[in-house]
N, C-alpha and C. Protein backbone atom coordinates (compact mmCIF):
# COMPACT_ATOMS: atom_id res chain seq x y z
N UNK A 1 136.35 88.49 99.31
CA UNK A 1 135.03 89.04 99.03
C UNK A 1 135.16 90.55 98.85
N UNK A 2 134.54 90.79 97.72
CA UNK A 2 134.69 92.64 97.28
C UNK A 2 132.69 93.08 97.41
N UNK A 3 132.93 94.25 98.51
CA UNK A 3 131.34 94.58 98.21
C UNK A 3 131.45 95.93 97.53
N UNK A 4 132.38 96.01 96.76
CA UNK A 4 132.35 97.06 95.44
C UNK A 4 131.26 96.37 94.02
N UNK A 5 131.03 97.19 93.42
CA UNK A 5 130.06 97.10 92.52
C UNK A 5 130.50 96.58 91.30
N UNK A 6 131.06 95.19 91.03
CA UNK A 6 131.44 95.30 89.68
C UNK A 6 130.84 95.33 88.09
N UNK A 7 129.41 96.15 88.61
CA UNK A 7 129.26 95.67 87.45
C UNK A 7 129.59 97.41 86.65
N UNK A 8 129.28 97.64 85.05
CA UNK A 8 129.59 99.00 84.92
C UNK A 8 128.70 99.18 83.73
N UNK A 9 128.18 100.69 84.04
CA UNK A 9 126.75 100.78 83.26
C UNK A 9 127.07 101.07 82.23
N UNK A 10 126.88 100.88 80.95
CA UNK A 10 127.21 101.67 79.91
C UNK A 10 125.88 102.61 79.15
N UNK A 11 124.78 102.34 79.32
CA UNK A 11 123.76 103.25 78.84
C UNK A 11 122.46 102.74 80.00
N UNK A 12 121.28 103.30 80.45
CA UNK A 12 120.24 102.95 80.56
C UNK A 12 118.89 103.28 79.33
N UNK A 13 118.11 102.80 79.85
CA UNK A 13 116.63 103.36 78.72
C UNK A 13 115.67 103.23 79.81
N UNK A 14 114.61 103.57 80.13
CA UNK A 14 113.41 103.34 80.92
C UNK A 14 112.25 102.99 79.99
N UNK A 15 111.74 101.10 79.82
CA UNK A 15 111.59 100.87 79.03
C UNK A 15 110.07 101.32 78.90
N UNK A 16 109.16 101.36 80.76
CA UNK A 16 108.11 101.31 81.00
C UNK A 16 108.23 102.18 82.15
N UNK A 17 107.01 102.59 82.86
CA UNK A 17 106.81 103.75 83.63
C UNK A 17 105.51 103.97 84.04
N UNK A 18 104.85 103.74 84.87
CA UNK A 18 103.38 103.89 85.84
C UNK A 18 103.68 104.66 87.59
N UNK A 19 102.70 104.85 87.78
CA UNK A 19 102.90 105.64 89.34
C UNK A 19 103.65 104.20 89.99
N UNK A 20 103.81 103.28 90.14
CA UNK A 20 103.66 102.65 90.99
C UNK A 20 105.42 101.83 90.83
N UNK A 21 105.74 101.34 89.44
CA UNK A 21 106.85 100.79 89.07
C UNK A 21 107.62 101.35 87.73
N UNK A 22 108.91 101.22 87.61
CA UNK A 22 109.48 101.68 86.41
C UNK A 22 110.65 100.92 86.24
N UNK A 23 110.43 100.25 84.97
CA UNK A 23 111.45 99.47 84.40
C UNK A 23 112.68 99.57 83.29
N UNK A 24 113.57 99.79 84.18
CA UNK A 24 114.62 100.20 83.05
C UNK A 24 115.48 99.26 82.91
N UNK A 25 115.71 99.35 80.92
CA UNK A 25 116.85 98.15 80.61
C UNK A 25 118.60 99.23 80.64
N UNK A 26 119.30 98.05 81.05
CA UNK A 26 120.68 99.00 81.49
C UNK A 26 121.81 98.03 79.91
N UNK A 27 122.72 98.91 79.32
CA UNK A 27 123.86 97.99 78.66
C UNK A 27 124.97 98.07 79.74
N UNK A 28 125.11 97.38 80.10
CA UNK A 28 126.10 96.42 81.26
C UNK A 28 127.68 96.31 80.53
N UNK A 29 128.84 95.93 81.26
CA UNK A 29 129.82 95.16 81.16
C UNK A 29 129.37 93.90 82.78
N UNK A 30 129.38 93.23 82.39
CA UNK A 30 129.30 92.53 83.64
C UNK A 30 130.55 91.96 84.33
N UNK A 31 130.13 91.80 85.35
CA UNK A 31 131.47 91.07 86.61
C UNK A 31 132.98 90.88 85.61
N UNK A 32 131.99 90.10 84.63
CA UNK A 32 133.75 89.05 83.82
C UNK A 32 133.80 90.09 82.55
N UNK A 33 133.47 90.96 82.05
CA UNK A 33 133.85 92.21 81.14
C UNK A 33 132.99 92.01 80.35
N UNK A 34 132.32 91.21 80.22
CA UNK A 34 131.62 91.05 78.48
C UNK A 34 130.11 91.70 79.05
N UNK A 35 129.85 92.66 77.19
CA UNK A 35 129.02 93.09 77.11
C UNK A 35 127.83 92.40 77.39
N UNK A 36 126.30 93.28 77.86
CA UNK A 36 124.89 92.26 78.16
C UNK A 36 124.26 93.28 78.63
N UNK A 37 122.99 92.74 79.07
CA UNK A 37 122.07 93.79 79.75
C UNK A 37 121.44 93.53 80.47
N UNK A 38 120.81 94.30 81.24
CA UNK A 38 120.32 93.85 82.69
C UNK A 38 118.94 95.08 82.67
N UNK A 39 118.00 93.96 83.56
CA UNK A 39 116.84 95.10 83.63
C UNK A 39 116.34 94.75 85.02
N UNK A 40 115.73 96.13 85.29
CA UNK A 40 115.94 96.50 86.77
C UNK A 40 114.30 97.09 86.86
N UNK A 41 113.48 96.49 87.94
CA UNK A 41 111.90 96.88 88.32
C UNK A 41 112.34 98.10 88.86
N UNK A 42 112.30 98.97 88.98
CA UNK A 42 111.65 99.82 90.38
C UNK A 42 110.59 100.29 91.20
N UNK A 43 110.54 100.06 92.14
CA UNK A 43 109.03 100.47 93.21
C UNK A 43 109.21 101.12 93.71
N UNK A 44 108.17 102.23 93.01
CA UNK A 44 108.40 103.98 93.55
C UNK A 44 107.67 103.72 95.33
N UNK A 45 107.20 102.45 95.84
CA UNK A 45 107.06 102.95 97.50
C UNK A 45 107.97 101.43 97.92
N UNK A 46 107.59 101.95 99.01
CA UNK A 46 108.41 100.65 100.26
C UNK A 46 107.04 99.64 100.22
N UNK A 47 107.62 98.14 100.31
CA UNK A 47 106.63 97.21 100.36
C UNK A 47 106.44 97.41 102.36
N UNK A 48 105.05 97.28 102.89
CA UNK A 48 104.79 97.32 104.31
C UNK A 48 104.05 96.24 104.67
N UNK A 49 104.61 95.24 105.12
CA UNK A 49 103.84 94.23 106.35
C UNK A 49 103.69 94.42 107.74
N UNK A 50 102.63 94.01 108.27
CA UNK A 50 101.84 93.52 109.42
C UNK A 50 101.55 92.50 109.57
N UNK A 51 102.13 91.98 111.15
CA UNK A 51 101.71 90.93 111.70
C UNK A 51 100.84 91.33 113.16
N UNK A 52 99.69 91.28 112.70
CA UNK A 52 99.15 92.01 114.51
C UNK A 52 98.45 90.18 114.93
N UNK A 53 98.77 90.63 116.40
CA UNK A 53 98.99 89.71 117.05
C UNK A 53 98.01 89.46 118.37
N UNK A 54 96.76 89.00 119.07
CA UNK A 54 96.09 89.90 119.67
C UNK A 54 96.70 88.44 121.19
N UNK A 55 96.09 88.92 122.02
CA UNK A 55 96.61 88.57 123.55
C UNK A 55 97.04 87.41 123.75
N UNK A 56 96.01 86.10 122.48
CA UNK A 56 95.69 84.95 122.49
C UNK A 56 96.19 84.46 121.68
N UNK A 57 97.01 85.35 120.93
CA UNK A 57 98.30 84.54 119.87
C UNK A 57 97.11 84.60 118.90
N UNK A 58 96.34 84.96 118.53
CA UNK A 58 95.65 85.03 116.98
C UNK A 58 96.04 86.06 116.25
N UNK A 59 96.03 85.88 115.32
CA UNK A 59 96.50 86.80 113.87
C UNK A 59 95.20 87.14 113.21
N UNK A 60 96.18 87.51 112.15
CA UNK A 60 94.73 87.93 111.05
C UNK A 60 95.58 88.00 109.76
N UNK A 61 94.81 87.04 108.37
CA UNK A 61 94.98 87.11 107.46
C UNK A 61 94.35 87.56 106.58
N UNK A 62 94.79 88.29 105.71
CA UNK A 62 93.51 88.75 104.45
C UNK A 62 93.91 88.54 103.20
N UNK A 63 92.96 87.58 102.95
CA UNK A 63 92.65 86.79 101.21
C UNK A 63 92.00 87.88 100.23
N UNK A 64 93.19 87.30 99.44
CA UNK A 64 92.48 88.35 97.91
C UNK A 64 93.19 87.33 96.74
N UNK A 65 92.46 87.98 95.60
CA UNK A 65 92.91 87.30 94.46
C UNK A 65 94.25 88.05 93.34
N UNK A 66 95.79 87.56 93.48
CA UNK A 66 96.93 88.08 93.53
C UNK A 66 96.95 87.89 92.04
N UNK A 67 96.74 89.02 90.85
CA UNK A 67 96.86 89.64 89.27
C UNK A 67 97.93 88.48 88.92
N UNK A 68 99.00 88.99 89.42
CA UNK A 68 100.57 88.70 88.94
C UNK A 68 100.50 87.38 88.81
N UNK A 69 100.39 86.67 89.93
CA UNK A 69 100.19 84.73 89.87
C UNK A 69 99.30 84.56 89.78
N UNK A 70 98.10 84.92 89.54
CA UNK A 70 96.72 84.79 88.56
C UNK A 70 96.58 83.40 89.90
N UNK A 71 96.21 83.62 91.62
CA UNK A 71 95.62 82.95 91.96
C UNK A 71 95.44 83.48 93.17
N UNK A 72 94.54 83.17 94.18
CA UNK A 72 94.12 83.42 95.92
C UNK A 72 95.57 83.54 96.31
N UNK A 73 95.12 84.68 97.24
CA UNK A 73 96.37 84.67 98.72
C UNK A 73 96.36 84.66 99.62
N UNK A 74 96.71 83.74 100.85
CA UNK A 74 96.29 84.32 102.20
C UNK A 74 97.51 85.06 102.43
N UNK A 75 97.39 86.52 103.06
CA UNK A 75 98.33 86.80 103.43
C UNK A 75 98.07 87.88 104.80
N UNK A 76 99.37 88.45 105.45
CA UNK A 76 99.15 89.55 106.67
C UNK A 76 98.75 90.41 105.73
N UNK A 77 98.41 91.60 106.50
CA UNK A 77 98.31 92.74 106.13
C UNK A 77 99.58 93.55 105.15
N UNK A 78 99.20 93.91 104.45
CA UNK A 78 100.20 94.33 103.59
C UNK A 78 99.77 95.40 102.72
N UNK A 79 101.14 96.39 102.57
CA UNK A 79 100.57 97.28 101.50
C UNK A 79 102.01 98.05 101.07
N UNK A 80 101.73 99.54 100.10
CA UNK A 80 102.66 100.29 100.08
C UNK A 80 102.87 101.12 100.49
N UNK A 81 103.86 101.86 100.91
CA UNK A 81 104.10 103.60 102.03
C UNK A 81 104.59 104.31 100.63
N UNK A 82 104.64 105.45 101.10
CA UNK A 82 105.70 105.92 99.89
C UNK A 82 106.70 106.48 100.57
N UNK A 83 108.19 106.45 99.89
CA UNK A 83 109.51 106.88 100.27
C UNK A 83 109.19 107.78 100.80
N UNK A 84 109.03 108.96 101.00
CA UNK A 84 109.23 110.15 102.06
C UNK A 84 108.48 109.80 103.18
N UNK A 85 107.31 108.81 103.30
CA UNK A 85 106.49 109.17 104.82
C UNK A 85 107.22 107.44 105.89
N UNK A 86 107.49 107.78 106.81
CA UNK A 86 108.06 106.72 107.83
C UNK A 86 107.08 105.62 107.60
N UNK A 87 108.01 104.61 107.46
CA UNK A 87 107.39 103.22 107.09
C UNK A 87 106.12 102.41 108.22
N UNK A 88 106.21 103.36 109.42
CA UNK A 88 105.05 102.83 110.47
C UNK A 88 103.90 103.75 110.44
N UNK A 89 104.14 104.81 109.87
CA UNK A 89 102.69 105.61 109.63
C UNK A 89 102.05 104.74 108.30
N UNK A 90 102.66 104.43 107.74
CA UNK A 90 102.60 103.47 106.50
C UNK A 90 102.00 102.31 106.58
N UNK A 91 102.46 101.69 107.81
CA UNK A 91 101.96 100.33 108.67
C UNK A 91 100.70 100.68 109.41
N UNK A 92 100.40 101.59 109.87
CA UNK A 92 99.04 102.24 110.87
C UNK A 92 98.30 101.82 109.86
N UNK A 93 98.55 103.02 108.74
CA UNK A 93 96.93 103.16 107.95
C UNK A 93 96.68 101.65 106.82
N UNK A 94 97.89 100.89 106.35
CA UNK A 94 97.35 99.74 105.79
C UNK A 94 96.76 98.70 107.37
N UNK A 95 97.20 98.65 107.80
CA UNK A 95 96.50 97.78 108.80
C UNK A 95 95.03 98.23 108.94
N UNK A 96 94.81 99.26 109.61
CA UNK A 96 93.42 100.23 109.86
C UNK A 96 92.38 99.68 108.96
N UNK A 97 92.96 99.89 107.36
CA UNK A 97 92.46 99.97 105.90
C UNK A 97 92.09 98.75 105.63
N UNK A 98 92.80 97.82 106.04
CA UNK A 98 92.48 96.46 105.62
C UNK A 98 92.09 95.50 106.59
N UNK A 99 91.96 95.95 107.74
CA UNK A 99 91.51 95.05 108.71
C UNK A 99 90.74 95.82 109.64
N UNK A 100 90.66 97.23 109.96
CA UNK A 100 89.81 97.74 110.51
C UNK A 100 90.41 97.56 112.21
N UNK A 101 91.82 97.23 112.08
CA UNK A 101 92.36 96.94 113.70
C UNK A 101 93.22 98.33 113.73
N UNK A 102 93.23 99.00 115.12
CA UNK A 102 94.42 100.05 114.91
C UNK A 102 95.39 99.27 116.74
N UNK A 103 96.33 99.11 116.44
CA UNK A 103 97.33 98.90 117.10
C UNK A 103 97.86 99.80 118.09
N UNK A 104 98.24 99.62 119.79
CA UNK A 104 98.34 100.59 120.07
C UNK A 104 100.10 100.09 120.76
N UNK A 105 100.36 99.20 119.86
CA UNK A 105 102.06 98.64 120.17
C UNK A 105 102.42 98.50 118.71
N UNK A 106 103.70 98.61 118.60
CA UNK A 106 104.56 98.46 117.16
C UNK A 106 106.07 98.02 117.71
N UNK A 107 106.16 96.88 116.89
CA UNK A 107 107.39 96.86 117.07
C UNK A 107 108.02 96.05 115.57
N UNK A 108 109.14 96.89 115.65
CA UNK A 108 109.80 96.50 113.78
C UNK A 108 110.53 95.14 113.91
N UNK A 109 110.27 94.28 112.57
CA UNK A 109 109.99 92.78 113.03
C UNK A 109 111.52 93.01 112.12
N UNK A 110 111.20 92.88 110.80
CA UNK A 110 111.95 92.31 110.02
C UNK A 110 112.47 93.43 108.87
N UNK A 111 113.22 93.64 107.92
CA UNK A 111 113.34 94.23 106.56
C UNK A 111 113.77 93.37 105.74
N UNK A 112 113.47 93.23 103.98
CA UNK A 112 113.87 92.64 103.17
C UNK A 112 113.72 93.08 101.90
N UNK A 113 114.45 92.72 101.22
CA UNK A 113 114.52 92.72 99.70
C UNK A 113 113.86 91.92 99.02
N UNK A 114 113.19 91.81 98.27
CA UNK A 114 112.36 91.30 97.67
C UNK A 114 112.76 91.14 96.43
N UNK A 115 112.61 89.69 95.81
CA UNK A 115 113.25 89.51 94.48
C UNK A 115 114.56 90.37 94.02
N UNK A 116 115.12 90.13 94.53
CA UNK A 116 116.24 91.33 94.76
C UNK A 116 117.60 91.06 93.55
N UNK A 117 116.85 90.37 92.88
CA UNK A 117 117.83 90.08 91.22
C UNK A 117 117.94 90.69 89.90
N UNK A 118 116.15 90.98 90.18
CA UNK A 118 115.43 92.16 89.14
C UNK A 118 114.85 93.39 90.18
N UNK A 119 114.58 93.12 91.20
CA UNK A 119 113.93 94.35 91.65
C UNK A 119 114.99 95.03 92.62
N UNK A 120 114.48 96.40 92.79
CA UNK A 120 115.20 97.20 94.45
C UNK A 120 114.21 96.93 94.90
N UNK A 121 113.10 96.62 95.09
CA UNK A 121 111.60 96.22 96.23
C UNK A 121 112.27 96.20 97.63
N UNK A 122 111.88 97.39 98.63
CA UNK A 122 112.15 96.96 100.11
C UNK A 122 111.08 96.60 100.98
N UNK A 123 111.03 95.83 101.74
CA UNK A 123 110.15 95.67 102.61
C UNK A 123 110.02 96.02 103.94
N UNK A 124 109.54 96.24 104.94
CA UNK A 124 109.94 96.59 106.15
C UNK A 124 108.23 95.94 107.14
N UNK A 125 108.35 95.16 107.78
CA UNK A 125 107.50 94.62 108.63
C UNK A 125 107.51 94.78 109.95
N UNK A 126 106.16 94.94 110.29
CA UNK A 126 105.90 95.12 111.58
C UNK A 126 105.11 94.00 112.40
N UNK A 127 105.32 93.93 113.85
CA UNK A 127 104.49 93.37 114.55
C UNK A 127 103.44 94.27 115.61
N UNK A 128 102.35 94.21 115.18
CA UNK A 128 101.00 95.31 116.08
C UNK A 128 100.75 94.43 116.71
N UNK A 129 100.32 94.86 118.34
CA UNK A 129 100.04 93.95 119.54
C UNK A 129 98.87 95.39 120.15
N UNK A 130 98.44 95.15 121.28
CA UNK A 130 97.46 95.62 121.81
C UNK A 130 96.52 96.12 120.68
N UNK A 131 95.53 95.49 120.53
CA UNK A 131 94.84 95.91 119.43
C UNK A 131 93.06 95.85 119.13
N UNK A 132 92.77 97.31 118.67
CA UNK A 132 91.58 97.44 118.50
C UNK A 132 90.88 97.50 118.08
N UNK A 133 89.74 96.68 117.54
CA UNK A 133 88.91 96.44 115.88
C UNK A 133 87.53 98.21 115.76
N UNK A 134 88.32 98.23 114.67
CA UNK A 134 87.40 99.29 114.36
C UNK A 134 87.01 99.19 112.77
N UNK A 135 86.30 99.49 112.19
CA UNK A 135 85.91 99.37 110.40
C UNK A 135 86.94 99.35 109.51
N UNK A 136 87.15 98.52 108.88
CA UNK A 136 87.72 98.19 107.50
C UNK A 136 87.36 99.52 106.82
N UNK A 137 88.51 99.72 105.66
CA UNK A 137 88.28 100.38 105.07
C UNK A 137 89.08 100.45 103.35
N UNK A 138 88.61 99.04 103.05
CA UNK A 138 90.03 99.08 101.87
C UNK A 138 89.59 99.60 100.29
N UNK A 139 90.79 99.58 100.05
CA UNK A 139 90.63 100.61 98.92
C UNK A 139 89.82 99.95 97.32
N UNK A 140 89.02 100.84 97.03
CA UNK A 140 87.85 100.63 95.62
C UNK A 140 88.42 99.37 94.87
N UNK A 141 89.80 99.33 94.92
CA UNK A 141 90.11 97.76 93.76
C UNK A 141 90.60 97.10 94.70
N UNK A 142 90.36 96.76 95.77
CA UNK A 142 90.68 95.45 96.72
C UNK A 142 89.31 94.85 97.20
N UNK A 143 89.46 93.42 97.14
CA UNK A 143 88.42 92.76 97.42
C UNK A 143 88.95 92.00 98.10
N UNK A 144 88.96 92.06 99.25
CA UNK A 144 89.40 91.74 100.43
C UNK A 144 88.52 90.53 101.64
N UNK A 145 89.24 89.27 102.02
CA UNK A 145 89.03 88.35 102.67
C UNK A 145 89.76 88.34 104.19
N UNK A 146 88.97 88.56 105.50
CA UNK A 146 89.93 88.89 106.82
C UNK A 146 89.36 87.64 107.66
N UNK A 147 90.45 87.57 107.72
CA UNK A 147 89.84 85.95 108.73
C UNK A 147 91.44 86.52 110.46
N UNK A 148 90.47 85.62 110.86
CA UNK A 148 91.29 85.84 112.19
C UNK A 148 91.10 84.12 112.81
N UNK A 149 92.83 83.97 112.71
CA UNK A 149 93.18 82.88 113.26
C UNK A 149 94.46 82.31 114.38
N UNK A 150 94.09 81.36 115.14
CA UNK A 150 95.32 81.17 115.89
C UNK A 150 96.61 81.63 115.23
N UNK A 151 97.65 81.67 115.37
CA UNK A 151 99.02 82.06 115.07
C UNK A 151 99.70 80.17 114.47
N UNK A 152 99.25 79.75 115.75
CA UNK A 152 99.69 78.75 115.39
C UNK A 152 98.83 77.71 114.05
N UNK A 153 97.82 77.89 113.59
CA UNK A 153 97.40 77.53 112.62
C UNK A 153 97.55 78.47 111.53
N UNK A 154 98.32 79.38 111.50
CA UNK A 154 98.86 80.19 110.05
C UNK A 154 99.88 79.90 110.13
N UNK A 155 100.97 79.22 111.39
CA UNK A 155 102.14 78.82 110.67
C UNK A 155 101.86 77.15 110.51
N UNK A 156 101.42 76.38 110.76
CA UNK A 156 100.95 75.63 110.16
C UNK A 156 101.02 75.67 108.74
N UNK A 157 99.81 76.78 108.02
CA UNK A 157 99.90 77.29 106.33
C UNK A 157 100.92 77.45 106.22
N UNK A 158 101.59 77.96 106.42
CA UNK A 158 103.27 78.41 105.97
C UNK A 158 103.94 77.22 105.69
N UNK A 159 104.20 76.24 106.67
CA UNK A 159 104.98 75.12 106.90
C UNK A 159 104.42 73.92 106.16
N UNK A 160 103.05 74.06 105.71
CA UNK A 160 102.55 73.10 104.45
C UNK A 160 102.54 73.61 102.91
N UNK A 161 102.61 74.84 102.97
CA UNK A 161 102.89 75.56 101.56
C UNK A 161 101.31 76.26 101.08
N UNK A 162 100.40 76.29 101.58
CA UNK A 162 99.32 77.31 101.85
C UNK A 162 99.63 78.72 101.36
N UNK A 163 100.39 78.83 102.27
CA UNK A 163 100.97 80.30 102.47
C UNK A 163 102.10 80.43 101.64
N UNK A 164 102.20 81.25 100.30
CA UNK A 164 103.34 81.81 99.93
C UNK A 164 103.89 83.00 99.76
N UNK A 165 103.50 84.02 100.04
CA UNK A 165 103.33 85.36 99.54
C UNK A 165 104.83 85.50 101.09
N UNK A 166 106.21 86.18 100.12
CA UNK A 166 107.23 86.08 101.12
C UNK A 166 107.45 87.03 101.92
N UNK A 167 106.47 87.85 102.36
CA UNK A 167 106.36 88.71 103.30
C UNK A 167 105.65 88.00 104.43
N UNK A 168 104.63 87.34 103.80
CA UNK A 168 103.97 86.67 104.95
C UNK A 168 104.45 85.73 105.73
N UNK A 169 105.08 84.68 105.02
CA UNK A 169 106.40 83.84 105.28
C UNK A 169 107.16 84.12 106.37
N UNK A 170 107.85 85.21 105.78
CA UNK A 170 109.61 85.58 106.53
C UNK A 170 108.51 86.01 108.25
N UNK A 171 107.79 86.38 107.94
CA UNK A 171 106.82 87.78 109.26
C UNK A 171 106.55 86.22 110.08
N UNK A 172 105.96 85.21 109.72
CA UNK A 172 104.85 84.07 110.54
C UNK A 172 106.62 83.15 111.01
N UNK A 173 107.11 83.11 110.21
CA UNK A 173 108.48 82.36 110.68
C UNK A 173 109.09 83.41 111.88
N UNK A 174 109.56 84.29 111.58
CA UNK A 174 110.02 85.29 112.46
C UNK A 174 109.13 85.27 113.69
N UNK A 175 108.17 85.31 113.95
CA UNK A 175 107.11 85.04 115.14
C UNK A 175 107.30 83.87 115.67
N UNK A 176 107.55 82.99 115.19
CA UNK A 176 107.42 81.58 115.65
C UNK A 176 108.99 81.20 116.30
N UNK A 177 110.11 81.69 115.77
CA UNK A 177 111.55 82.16 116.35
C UNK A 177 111.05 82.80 117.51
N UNK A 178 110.62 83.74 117.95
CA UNK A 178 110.31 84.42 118.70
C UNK A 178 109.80 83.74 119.76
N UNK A 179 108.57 83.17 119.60
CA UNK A 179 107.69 82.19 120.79
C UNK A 179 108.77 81.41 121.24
N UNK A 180 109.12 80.34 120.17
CA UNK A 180 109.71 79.38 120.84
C UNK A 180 111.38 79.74 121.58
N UNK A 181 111.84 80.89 121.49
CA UNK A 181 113.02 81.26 122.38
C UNK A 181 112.58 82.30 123.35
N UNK A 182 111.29 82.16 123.32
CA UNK A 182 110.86 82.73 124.79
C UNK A 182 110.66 84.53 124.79
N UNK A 183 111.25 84.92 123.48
CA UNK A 183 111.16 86.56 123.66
C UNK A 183 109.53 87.16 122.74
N UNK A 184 108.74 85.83 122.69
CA UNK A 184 107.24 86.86 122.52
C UNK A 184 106.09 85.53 123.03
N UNK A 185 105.20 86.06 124.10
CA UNK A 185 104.39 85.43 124.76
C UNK A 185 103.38 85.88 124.57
């Protein structure tokens, strides 16, 4: 196993470009030498999940209607930070913003890559515990659905296919590892 890079760039272009993502096509030699090309998303912030968790093992999900797969989502709390500010000040204010809970525990659950074939997308998730409902506050183009439910009936969703959005996933699985080996009560 080589974790050297074989592949080798021979030109890029940046085909597209918005605040948010930028897509550049690359001319490649790939792994086995032959010419091709490869195109690469980039996400100018860090993807940020929340799983807040309140005394009684209830969660909180918030439904919206997801552009990209043109259908409903239940999902945690979620949003973007941007690269320079620490990924839990990042986690405060989307939680706050979208659920109106501010957390007075954090603890870092998980990190991941996301589609990680075409994209660099990172993720970094949290779990908020002691927690205190104060006003929603989400932003002018979110139309936002907050439901608050057992833990154990959102992994339920997960484990019937309800739930797909893979932040929410990896976060409700990772919790449920947790309960059942005894290190979250």
């Amino acid at each position: 196993m080589t974790t050297r890079n074989p592949w080798t760039i021979l030109s890029s272009r940046t085909e597209y470009d918005n605040p948010w993502i930028q897509v550049t096509e690359f001319s490649v030699l790939n792994p086995s030498g032959g010419k091709g090309i490869y195109g690469k998303v980039h996400f100018k912030n860090k993807a940020i999940g929340i799983l807040p968790l309140d005394k009684e093992l209830n969660t909180y999900l918030v439904g919206q209607f997801r552009f990209p797969i043109g259908q409903y989502s239940w999902e945690i709390p979620e949003g973007g930070g941007p690269e320079a500010i620490d990924p839990l000040e990042s986690a405060r204010r989307e939680l706050e913003e979208e659920t109106g809970l501010v957390a007075h525990s954090w603890t870092p659950l998980l990190e991941m890559h996301l589609s990680n074939s075409v994209s660099d997308e990172h993720a970094v998730v949290f779990l908020a515990r002691d927690l205190e409902q104060r006003q929603a506050s989400p932003e002018e183009t979110e139309q936002l659905t907050v439901k608050k439910l057992p833990f154990a009936t959102v992994y339920r969703m997960v484990e019937d296919g309800r739930i797909t959005d893979a932040i929410t996933v990896a976060a409700v699985l990772k919790i449920q590892l947790m309960i059942v080996d005894g290190r979250l009560s």
